[in-house]
N, C-alpha and C. Protein backbone atom coordinates (compact mmCIF):
# COMPACT_ATOMS: atom_id res chain seq x y z
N UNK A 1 0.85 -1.17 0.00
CA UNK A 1 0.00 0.00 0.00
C UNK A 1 0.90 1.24 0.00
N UNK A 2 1.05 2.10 -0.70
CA UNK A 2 1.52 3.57 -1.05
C UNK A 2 1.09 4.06 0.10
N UNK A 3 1.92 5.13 0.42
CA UNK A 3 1.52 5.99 1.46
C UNK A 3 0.48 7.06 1.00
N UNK A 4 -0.14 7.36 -0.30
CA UNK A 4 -0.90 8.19 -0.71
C UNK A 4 -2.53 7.50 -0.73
N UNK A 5 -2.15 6.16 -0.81
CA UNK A 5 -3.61 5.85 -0.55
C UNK A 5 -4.03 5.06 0.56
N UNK A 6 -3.70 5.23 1.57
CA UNK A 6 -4.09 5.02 2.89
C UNK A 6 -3.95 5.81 4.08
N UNK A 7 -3.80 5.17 5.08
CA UNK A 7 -3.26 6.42 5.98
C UNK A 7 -1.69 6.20 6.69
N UNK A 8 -1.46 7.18 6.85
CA UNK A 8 0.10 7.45 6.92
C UNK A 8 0.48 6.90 8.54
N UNK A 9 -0.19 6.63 9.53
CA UNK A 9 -0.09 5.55 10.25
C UNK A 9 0.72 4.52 9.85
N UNK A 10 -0.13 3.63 9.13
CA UNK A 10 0.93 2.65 8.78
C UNK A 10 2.64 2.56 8.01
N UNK A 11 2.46 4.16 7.11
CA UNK A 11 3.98 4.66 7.34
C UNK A 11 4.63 5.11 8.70
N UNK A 12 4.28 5.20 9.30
CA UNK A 12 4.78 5.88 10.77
C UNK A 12 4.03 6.17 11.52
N UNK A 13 4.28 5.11 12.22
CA UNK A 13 3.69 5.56 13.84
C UNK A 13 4.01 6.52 14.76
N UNK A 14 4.98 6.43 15.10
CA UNK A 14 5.38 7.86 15.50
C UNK A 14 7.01 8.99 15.35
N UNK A 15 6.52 9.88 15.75
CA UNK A 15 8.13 11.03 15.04
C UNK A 15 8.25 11.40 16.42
N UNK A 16 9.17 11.53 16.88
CA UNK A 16 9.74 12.43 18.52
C UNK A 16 9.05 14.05 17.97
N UNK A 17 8.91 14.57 19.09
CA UNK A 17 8.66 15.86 18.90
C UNK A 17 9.84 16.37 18.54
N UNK A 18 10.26 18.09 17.69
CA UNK A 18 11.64 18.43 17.34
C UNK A 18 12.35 18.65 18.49
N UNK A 19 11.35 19.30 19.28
CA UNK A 19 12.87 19.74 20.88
C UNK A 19 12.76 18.31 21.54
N UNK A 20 12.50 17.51 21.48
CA UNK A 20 13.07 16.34 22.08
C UNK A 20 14.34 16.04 21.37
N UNK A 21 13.85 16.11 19.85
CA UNK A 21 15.38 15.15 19.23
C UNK A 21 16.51 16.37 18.69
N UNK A 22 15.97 17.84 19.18
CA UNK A 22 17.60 18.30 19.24
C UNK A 22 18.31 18.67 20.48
N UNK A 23 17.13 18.47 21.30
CA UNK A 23 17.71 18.37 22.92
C UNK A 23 18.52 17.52 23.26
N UNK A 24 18.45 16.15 22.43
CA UNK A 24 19.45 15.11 22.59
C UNK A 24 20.80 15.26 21.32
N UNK A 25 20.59 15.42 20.82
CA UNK A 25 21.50 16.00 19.55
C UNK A 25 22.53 17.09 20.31
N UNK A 26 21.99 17.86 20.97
CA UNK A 26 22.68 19.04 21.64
C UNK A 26 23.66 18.81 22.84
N UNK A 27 22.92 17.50 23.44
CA UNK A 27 23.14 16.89 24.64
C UNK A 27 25.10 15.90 24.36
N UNK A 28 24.41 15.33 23.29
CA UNK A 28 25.34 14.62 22.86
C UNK A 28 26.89 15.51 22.38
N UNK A 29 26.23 16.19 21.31
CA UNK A 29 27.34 16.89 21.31
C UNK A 29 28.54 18.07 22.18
N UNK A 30 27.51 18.48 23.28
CA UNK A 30 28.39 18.95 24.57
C UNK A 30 28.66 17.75 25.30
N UNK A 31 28.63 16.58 25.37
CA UNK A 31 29.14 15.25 26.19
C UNK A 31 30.74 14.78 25.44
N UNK A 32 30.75 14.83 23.87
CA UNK A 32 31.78 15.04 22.95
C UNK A 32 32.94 15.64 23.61
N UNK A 33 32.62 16.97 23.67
CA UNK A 33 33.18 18.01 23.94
C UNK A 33 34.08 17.77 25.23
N UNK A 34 33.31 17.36 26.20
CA UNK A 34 33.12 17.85 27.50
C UNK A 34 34.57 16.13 27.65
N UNK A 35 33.94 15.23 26.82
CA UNK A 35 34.58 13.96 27.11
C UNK A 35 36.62 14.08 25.98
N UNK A 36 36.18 14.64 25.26
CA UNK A 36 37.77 15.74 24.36
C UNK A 36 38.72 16.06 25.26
N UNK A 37 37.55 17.04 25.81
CA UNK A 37 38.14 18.06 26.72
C UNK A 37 39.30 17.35 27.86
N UNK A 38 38.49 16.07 28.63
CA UNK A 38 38.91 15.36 29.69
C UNK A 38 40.30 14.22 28.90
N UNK A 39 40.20 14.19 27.71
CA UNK A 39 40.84 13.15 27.43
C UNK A 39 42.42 13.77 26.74
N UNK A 40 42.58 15.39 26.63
CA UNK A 40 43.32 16.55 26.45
C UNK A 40 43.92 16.01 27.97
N UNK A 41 43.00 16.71 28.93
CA UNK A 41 43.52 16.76 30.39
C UNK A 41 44.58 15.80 30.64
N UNK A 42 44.15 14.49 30.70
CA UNK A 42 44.76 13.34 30.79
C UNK A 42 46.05 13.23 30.35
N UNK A 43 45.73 12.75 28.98
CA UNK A 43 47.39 13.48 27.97
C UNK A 43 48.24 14.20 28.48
N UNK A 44 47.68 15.56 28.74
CA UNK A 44 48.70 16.74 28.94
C UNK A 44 49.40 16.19 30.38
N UNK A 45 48.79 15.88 30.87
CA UNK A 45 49.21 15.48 32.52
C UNK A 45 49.81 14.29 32.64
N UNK A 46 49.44 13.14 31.94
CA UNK A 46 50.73 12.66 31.13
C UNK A 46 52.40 12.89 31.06
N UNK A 47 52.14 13.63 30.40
CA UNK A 47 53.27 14.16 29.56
C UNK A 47 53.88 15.43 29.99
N UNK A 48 53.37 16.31 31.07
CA UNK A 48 53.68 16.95 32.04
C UNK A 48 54.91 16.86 32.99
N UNK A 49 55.61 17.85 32.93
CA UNK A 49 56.87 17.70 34.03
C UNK A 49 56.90 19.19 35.01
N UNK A 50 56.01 20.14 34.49
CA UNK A 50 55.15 21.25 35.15
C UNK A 50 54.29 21.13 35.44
N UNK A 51 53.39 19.99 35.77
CA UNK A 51 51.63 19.71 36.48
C UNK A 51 52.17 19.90 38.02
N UNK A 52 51.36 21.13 38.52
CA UNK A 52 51.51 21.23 39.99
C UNK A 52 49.92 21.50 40.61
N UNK A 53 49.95 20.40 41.56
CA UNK A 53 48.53 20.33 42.05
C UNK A 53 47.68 21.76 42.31
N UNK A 54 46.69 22.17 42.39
CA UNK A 54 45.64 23.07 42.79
C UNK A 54 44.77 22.99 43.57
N UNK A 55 44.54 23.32 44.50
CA UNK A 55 43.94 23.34 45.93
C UNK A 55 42.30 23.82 45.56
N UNK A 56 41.44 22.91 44.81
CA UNK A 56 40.03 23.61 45.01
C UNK A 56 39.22 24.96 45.15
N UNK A 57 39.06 25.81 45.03
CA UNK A 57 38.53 26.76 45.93
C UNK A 57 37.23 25.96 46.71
N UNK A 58 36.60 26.78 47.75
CA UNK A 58 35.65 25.89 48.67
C UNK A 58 33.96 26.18 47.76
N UNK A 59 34.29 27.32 47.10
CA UNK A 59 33.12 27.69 47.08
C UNK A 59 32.08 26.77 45.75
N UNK A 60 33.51 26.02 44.91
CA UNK A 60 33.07 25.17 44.35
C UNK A 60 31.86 24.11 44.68
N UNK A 61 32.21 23.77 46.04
CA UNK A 61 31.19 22.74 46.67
C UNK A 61 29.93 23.41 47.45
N UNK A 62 29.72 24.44 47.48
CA UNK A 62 28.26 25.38 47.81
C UNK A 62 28.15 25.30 46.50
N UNK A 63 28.81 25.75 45.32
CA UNK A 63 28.34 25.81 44.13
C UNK A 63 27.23 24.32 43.28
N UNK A 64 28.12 23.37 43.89
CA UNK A 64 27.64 22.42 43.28
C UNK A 64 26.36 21.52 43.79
N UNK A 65 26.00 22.26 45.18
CA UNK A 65 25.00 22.42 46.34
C UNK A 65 23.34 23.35 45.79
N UNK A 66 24.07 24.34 45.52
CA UNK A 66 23.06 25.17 44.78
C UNK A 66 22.68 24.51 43.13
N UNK A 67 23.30 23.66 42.45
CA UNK A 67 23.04 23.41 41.28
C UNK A 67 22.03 22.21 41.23
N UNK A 68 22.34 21.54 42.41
CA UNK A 68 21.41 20.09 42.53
C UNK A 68 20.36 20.83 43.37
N UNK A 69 20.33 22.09 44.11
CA UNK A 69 19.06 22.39 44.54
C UNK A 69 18.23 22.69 43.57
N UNK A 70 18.86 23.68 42.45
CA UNK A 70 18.04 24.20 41.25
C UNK A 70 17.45 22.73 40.34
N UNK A 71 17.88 21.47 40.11
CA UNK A 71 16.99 20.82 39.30
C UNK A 71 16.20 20.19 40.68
N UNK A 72 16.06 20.47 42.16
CA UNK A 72 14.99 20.07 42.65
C UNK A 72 13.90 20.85 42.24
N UNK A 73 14.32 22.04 42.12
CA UNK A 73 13.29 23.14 42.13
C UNK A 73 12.76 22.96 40.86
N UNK A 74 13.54 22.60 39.90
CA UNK A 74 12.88 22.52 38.57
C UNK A 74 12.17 21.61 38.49
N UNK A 75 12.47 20.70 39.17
CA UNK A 75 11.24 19.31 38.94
C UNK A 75 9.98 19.64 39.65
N UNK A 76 10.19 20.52 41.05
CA UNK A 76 8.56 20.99 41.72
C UNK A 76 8.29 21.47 40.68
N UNK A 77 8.84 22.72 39.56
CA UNK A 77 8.11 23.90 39.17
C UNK A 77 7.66 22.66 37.68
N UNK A 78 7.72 21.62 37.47
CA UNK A 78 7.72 21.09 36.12
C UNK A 78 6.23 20.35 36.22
N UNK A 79 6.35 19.90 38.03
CA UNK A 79 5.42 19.04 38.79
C UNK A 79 4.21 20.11 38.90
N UNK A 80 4.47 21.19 39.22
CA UNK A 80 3.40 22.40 39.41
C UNK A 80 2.71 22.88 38.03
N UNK A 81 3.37 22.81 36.90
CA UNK A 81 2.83 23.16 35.78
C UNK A 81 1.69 22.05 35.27
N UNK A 82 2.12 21.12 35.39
CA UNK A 82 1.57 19.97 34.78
C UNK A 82 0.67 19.56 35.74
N UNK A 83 0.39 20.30 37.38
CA UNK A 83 -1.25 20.18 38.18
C UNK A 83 -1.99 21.13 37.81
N UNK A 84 -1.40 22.18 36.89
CA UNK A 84 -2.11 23.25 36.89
C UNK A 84 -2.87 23.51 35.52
N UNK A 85 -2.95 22.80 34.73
CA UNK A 85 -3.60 22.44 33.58
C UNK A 85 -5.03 21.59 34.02
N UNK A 86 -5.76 21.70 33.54
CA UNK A 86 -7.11 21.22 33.85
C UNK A 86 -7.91 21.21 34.98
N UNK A 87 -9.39 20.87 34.88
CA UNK A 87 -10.43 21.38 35.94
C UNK A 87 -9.74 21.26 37.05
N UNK A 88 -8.94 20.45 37.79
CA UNK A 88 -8.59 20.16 39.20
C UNK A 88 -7.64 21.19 39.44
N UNK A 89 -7.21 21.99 38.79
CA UNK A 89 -5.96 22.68 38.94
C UNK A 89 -5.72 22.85 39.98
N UNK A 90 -4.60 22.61 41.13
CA UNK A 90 -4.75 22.99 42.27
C UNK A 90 -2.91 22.91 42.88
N UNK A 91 -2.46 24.17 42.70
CA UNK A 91 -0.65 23.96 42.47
C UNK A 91 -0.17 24.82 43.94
N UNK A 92 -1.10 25.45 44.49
CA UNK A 92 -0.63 26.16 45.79
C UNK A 92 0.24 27.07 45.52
N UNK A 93 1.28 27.24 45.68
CA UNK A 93 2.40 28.45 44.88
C UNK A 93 2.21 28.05 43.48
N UNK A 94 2.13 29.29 43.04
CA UNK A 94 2.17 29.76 40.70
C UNK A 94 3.21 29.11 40.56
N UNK A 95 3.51 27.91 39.44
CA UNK A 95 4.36 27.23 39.23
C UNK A 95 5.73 28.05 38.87
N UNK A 96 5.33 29.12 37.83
CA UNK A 96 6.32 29.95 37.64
C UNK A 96 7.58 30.55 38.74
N UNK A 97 6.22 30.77 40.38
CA UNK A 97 7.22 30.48 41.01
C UNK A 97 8.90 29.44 41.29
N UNK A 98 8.10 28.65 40.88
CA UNK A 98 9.09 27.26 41.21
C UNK A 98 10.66 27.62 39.90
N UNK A 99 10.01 28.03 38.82
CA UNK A 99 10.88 28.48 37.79
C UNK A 99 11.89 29.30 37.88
N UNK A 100 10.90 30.44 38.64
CA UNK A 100 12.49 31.60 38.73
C UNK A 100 12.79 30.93 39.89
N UNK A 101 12.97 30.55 40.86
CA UNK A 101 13.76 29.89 41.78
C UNK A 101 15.13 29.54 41.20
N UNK A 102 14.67 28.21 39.86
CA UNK A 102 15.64 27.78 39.36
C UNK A 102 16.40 28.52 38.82
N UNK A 103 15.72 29.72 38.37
CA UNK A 103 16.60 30.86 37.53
C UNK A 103 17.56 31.19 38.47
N UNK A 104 16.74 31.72 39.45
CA UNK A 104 17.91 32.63 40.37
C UNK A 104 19.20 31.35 41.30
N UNK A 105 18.87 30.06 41.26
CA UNK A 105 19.40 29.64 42.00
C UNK A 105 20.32 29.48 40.64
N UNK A 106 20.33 28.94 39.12
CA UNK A 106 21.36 29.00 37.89
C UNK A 106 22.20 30.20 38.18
N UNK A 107 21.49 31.40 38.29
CA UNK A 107 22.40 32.73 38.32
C UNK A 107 23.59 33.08 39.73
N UNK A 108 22.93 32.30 40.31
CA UNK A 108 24.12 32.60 42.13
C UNK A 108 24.72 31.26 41.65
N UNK A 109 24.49 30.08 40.47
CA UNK A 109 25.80 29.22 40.45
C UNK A 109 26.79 29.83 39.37
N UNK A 110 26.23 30.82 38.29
CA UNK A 110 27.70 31.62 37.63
C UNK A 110 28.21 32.47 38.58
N UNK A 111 27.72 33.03 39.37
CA UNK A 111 28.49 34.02 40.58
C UNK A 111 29.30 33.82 40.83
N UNK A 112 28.78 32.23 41.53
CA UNK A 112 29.76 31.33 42.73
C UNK A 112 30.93 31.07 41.87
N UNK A 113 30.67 30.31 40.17
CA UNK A 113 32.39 30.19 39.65
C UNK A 113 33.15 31.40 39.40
N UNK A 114 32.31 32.53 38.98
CA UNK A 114 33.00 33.43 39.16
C UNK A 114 33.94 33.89 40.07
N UNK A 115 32.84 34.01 41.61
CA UNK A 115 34.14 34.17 42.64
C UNK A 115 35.30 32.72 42.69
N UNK A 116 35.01 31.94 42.10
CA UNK A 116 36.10 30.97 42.56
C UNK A 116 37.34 31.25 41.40
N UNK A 117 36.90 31.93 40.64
CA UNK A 117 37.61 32.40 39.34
C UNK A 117 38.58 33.32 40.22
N UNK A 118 38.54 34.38 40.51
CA UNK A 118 38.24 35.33 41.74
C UNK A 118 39.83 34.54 42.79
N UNK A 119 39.14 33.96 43.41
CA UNK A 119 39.81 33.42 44.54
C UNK A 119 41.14 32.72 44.12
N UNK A 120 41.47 31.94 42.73
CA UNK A 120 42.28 31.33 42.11
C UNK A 120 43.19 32.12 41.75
N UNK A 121 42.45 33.37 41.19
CA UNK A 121 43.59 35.23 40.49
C UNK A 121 44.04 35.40 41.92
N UNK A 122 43.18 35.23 43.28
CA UNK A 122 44.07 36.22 44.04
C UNK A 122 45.53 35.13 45.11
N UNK A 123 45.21 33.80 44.81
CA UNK A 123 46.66 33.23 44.56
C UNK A 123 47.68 33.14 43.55
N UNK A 124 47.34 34.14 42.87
CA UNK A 124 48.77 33.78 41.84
C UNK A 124 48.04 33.16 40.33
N UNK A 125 47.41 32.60 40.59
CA UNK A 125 46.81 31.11 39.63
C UNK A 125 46.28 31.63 38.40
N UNK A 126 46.59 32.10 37.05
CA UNK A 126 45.84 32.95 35.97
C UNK A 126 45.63 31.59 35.33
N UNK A 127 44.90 31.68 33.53
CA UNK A 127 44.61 31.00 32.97
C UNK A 127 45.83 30.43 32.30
N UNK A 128 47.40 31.38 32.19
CA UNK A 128 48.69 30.87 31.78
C UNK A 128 49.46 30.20 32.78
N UNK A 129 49.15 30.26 33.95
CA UNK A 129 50.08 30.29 35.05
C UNK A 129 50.81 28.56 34.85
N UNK A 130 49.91 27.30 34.40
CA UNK A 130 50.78 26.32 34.95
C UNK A 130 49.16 25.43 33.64
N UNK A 131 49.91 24.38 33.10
CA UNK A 131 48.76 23.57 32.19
C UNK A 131 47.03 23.43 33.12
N UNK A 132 47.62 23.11 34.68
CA UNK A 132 46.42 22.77 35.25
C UNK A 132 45.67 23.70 35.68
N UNK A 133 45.98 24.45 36.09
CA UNK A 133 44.93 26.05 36.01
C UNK A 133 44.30 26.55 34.83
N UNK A 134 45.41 26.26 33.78
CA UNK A 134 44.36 26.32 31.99
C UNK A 134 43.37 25.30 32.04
N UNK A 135 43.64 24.46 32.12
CA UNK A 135 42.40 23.46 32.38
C UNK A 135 41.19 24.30 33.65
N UNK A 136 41.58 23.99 34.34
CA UNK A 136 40.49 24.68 35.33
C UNK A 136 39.80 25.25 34.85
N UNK A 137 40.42 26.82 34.27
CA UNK A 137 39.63 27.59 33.81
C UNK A 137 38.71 27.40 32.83
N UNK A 138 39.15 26.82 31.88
CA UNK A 138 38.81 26.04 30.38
C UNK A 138 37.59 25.47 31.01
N UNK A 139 37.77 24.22 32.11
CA UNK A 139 37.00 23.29 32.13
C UNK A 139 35.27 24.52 32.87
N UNK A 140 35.91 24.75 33.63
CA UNK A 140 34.58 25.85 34.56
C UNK A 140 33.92 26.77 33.70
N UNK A 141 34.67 27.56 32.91
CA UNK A 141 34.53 28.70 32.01
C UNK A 141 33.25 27.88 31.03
N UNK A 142 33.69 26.63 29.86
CA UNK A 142 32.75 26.31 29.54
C UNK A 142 31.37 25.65 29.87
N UNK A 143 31.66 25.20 31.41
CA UNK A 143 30.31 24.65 32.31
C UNK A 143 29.60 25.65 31.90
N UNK A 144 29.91 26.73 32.54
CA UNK A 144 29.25 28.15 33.41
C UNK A 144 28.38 28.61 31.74
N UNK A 145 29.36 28.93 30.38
CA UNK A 145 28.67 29.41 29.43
C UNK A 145 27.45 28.18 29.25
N UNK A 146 27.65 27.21 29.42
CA UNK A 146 26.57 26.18 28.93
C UNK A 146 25.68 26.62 30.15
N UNK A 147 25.41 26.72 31.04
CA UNK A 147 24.93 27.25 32.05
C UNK A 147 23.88 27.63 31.72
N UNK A 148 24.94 29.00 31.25
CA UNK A 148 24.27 30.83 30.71
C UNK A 148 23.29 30.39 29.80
N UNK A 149 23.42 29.36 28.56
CA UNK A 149 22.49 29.04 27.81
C UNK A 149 21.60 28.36 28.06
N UNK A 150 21.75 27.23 29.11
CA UNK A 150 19.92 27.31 30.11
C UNK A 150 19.78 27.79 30.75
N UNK A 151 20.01 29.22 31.07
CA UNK A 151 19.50 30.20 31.69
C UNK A 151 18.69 30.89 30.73
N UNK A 152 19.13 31.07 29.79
CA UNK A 152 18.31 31.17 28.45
C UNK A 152 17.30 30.98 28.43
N UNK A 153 17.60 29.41 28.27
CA UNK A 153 16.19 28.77 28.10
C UNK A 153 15.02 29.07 29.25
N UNK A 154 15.64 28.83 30.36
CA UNK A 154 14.67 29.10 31.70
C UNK A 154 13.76 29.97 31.51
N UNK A 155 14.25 30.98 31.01
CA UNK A 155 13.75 32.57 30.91
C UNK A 155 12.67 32.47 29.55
N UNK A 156 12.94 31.22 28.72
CA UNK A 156 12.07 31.64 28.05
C UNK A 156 10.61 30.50 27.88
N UNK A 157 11.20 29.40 28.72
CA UNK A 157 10.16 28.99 28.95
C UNK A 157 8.92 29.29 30.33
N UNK A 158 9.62 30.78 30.90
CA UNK A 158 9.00 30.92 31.89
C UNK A 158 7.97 32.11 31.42
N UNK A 159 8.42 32.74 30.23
CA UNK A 159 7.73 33.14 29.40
C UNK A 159 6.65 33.28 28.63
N UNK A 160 6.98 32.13 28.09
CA UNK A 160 6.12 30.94 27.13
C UNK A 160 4.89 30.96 28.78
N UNK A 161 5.32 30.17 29.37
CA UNK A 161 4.11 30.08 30.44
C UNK A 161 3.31 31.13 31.19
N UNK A 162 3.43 32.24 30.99
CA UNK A 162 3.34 33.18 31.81
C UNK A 162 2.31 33.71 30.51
N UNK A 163 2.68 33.21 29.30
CA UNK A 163 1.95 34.18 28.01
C UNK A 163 0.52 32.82 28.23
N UNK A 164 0.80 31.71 28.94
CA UNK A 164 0.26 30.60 28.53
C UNK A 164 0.27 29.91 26.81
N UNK A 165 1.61 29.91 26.62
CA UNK A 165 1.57 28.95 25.31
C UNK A 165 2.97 28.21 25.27
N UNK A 166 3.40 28.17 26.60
CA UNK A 166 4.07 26.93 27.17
C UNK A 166 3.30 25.39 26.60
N UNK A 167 4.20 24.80 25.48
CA UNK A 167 4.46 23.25 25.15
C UNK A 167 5.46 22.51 26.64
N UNK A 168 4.65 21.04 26.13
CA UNK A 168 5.25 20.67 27.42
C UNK A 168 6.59 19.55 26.69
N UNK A 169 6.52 19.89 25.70
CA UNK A 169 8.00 19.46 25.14
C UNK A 169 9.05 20.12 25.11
N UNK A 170 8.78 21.51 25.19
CA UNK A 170 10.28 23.01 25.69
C UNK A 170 9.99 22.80 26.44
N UNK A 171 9.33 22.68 27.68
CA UNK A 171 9.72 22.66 29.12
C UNK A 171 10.79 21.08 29.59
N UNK A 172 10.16 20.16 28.75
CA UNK A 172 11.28 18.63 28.50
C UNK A 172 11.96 18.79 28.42
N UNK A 173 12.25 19.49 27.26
CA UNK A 173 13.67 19.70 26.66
C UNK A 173 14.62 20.55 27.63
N UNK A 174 13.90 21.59 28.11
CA UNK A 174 14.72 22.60 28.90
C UNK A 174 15.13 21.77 30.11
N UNK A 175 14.17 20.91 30.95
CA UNK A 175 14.45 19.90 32.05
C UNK A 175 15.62 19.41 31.73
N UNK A 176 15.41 19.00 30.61
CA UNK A 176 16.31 17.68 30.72
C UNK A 176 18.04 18.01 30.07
N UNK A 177 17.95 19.39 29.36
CA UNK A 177 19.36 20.12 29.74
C UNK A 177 20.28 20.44 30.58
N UNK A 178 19.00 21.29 31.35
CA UNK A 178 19.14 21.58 32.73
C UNK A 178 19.72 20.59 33.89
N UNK A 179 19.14 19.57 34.00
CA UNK A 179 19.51 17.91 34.91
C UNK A 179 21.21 17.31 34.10
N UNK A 180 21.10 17.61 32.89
CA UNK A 180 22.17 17.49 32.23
C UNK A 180 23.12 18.38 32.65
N UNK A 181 23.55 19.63 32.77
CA UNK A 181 24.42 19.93 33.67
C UNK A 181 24.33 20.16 34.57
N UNK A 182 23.60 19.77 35.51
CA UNK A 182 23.81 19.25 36.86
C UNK A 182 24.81 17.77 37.09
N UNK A 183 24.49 17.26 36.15
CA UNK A 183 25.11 15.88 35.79
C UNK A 183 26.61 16.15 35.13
N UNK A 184 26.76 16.43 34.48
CA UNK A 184 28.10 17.04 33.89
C UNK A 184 28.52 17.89 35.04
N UNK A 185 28.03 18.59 35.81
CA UNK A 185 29.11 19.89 37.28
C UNK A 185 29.63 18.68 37.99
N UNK A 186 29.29 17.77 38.29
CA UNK A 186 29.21 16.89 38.99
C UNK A 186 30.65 16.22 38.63
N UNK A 187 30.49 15.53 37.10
CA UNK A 187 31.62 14.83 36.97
C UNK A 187 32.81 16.37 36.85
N UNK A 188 32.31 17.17 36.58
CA UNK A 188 33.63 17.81 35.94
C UNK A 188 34.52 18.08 37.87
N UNK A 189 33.53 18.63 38.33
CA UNK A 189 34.32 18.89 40.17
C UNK A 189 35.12 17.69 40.47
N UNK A 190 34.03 15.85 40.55
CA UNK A 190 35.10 15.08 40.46
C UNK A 190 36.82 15.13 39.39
N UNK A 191 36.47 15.27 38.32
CA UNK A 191 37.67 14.99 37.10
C UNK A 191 38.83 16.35 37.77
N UNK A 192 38.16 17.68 38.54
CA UNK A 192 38.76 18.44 38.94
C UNK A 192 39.39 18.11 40.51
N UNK A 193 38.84 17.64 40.85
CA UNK A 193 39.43 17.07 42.19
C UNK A 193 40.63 16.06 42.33
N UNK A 194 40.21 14.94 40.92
CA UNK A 194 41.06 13.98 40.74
C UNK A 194 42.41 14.71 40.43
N UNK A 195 41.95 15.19 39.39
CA UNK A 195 43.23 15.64 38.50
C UNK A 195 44.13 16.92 38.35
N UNK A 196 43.24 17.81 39.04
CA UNK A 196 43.82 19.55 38.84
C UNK A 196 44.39 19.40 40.30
């Protein structure tokens, strides 16, 4: 049977929505990156006869405190949207609340690397100073911009909801970025602990 004379069902059952399948497309390709990046590290440290350890800053670990608070918050505010659709609606705090939470709690985690940026300059430690402080920086610097770009998103799916024409596939997609670097801060502090 041609797909012109029946119904297109039986050509396809189903297509992912688009922000599902470039949310993962996107996903993948900062995991690339992120996994390059670590496998540079390695090498260089390797082959290193100038690798001199780096002492953490502290604020890293409040940082990474506040980042797993923000996808709690995102999952209430995801949980609150999705009671607040139909007759029963009944969400107690405006879900949106739950949203900028996450916003503001994303925005005090670029702060926080910032000051640890901050705290690293006022030992001595620049982005030339020694291979493992280039890394550092490198490695945090691009967390934080990937960050900035679901902060982006946050802002605009809080938008979208606020206009009420919030899809609940950008809010997926934005979730599941979002949980994604939470997941990536995670390994990178370990790979930074191990190795810097």
């Amino acid at each position: 049977m041609s797909p012109g004379a029946g119904s297109l069902r039986t050509v396809r059952d189903y297509a992912p929505p688009p922000a599902s399948t470039a949310i993962w497309v996107l996903l993948a390709s900062i995991s690339m990156t992120f996994l390059a990046l670590t496998s540079a590290l390695i090498v260089r440290q390797g082959a290193a006869l100038d690798w001199q350890h780096v002492t953490l800053p502290g604020i890293l670990y409040f940082n990474t405190a506040v980042l797993i608070a923000s996808s709690v918050t995102l999952t209430v505010g995801r949980r609150k949207v999705a009671a607040s659709v139909g007759p029963l609606a009944n969400t107690g705090a405006h879900p949106a609340f739950w949203l900028n939470v996450t916003l503001v709690l994303g925005l005090l985690f670029v702060a926080g690397q910032y000051v640890a940026w901050l705290q690293l300059r006022s030992e001595g430690l620049y982005l030339a100073t020694n291979p493992n402080s280039s890394f550092f920086y490198l490695l945090t610097a691009m967390h934080a911009l990937h960050v900035i770009g679901g902060l982006g998103g946050l802002a605009r799916v809080i938008r979208k909801f606020n206009r009420s024409v919030l899809k609940k596939t950008t809010l997926d997609a934005t979730a599941r970025y979002w949980h994604f670097m939470d997941v990536l801060w995670i390994y990178l502090l370990w790979l930074l602990w191990a190795k810097i």
